[in-house]
N, C-alpha and C. Protein backbone atom coordinates (compact mmCIF):
# COMPACT_ATOMS: atom_id res chain seq x y z
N UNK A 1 0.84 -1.18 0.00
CA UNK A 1 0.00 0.00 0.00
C UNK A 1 0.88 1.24 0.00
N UNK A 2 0.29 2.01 -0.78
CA UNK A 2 1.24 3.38 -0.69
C UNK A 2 0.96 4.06 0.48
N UNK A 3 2.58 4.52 1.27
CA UNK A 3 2.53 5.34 2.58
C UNK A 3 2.19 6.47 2.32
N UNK A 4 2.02 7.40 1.42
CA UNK A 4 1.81 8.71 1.29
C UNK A 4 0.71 8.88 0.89
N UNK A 5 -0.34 7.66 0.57
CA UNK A 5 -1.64 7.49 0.76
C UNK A 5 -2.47 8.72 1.70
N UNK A 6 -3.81 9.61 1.96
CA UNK A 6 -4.04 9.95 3.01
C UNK A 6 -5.35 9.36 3.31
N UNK A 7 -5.89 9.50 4.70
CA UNK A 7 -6.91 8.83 5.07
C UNK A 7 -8.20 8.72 3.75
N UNK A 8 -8.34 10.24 3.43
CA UNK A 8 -9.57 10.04 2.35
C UNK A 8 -9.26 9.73 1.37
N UNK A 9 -8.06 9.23 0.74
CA UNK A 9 -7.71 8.62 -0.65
C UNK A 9 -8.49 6.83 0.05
N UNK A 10 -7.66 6.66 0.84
CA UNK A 10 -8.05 5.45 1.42
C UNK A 10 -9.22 5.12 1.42
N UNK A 11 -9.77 6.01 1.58
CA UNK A 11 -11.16 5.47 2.39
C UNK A 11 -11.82 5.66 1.11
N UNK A 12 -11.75 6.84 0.35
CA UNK A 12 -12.80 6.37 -1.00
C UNK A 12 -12.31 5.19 -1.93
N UNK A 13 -11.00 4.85 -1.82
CA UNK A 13 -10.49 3.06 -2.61
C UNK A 13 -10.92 2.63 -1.91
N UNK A 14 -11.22 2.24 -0.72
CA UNK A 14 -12.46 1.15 0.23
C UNK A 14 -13.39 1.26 -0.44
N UNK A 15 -14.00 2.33 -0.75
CA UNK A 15 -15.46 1.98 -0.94
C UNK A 15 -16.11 1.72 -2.15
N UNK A 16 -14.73 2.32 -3.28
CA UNK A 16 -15.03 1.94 -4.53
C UNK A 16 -14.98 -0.06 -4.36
N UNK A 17 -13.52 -0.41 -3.51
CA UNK A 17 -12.98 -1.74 -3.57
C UNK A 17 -14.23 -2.79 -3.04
N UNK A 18 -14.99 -1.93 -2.35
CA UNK A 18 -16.49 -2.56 -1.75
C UNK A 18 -17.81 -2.56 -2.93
N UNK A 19 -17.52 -1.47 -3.69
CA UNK A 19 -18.33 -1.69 -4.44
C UNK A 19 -18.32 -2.72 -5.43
N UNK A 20 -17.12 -2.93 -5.72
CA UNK A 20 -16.68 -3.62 -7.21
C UNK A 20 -16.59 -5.77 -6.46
N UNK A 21 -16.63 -5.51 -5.17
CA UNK A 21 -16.97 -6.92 -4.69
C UNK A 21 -18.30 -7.14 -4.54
N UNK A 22 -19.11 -6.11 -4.51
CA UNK A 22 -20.39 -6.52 -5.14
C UNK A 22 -21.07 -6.45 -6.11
N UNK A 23 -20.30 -6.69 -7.37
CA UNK A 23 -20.73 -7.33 -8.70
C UNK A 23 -20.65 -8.87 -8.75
N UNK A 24 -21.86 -9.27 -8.67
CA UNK A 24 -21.56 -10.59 -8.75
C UNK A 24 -21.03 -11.62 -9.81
N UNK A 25 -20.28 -10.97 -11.25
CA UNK A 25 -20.02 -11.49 -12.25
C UNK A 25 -18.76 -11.88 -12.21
N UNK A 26 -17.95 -11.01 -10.96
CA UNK A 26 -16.49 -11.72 -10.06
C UNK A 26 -16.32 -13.14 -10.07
N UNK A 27 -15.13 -13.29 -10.61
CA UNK A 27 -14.55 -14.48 -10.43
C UNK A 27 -14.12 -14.51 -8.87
N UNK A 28 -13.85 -15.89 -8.13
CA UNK A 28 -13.75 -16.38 -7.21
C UNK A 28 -12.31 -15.53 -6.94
N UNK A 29 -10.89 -15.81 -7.75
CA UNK A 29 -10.00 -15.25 -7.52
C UNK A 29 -9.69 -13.41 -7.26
N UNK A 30 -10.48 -13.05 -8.24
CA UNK A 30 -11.13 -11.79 -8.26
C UNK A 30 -11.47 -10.93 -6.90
N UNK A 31 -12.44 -12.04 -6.68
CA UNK A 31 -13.13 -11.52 -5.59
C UNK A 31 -11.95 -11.90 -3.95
N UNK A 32 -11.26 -12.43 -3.73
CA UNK A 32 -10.08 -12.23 -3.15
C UNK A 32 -9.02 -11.24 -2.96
N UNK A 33 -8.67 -11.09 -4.61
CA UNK A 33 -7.76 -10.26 -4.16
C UNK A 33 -8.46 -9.02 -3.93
N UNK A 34 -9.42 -8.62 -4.35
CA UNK A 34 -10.73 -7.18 -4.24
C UNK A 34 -10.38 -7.56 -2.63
N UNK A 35 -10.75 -8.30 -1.97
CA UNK A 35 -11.30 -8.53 -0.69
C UNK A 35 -10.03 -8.93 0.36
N UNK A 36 -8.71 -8.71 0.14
CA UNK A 36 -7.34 -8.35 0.24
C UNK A 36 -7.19 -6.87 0.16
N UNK A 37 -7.66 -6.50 -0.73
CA UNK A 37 -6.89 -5.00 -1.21
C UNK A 37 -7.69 -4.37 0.23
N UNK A 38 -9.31 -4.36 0.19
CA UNK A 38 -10.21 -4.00 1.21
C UNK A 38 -9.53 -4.38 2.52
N UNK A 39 -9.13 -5.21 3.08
CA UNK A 39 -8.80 -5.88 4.02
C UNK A 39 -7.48 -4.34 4.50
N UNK A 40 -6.40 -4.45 3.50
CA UNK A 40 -5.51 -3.68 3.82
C UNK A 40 -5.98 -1.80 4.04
N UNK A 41 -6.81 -1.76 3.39
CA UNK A 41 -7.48 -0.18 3.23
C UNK A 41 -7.96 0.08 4.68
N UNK A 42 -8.70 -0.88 5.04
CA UNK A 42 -9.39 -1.07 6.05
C UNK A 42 -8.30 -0.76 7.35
N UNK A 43 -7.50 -1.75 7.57
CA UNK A 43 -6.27 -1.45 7.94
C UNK A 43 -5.76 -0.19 8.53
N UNK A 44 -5.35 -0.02 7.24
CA UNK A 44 -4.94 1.95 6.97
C UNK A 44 -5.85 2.95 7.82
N UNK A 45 -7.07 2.51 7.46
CA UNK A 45 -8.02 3.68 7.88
C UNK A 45 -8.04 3.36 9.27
N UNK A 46 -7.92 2.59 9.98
CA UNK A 46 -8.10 2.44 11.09
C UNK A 46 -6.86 2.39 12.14
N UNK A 47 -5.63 2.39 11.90
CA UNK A 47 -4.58 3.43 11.54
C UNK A 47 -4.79 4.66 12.17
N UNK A 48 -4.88 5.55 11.30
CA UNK A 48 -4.94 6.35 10.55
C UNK A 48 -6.03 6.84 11.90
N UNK A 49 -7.42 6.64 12.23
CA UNK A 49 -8.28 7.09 13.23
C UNK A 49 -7.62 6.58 14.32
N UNK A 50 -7.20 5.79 14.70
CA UNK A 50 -6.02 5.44 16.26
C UNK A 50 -5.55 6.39 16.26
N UNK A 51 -4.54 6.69 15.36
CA UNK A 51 -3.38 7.89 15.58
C UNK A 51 -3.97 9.02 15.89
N UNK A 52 -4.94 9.58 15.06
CA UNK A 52 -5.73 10.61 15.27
C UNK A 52 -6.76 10.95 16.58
N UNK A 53 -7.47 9.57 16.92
CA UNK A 53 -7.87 9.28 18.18
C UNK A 53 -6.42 10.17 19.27
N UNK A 54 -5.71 9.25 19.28
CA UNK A 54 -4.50 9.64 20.58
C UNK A 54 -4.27 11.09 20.28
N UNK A 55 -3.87 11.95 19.40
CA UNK A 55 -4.39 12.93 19.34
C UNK A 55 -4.94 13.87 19.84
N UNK A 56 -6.42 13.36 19.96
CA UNK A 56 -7.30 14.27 20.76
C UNK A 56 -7.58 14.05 21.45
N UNK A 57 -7.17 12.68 22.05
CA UNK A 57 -7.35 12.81 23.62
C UNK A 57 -6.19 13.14 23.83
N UNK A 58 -4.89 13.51 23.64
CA UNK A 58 -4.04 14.00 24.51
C UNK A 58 -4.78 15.92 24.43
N UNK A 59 -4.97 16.04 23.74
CA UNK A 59 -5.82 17.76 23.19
C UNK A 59 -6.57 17.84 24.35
N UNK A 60 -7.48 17.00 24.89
CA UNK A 60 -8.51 17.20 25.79
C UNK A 60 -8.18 16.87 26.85
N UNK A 61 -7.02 15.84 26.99
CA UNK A 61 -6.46 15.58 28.43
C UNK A 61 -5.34 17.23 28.93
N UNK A 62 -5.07 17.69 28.03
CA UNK A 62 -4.45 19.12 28.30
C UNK A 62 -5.46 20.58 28.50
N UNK A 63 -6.59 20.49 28.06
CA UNK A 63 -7.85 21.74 28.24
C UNK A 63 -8.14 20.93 29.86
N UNK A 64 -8.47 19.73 29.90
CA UNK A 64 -8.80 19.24 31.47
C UNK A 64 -7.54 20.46 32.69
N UNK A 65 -6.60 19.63 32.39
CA UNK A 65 -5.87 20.01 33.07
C UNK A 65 -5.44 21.62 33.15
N UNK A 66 -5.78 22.46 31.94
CA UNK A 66 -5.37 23.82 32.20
C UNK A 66 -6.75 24.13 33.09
N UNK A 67 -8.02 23.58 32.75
CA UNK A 67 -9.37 24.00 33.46
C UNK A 67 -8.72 23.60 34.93
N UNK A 68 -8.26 22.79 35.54
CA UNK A 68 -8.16 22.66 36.50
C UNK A 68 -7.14 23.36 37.75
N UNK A 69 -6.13 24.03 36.61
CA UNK A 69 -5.61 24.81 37.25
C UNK A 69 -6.07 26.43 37.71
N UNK A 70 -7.02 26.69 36.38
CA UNK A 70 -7.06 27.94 36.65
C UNK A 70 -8.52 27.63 38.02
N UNK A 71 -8.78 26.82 38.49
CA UNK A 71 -9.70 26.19 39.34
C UNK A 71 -9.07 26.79 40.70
């Protein structure tokens, strides 16, 4: 997967990669590696919201703590 990928490149190749596994005229092999590629996107994006998650809770664990000082 490309690293310089960003979350919303990702995430709209998920959903195209979701769409195109539901054509049912997919070959068996087809529908694998489609459902591989998804697998890894999936991955990424979730990634990608962890990192961002930790983030903002460190953001909000620091407004806590200034609220509490000026307390």
């Amino acid at each position: 997967m490309d690293n310089k990928m960003t979350f919303e490149q990702a995430n709209q190749k998920l959903d195209e990669t979701v769409r195109k596994l539901e054509d049912k005229s997919l070959s068996l092999a087809e529908s694998m590696e489609l459902y591989a590629q998804a697998c890894e996107l999936l991955r990424f994006c979730v990634k990608e919201l962890d990192a961002y998650k930790g983030q903002i809770t460190e953001i909000h664990k620091r407004i806590i703590e200034k609220r509490e000082e000026e307390q």
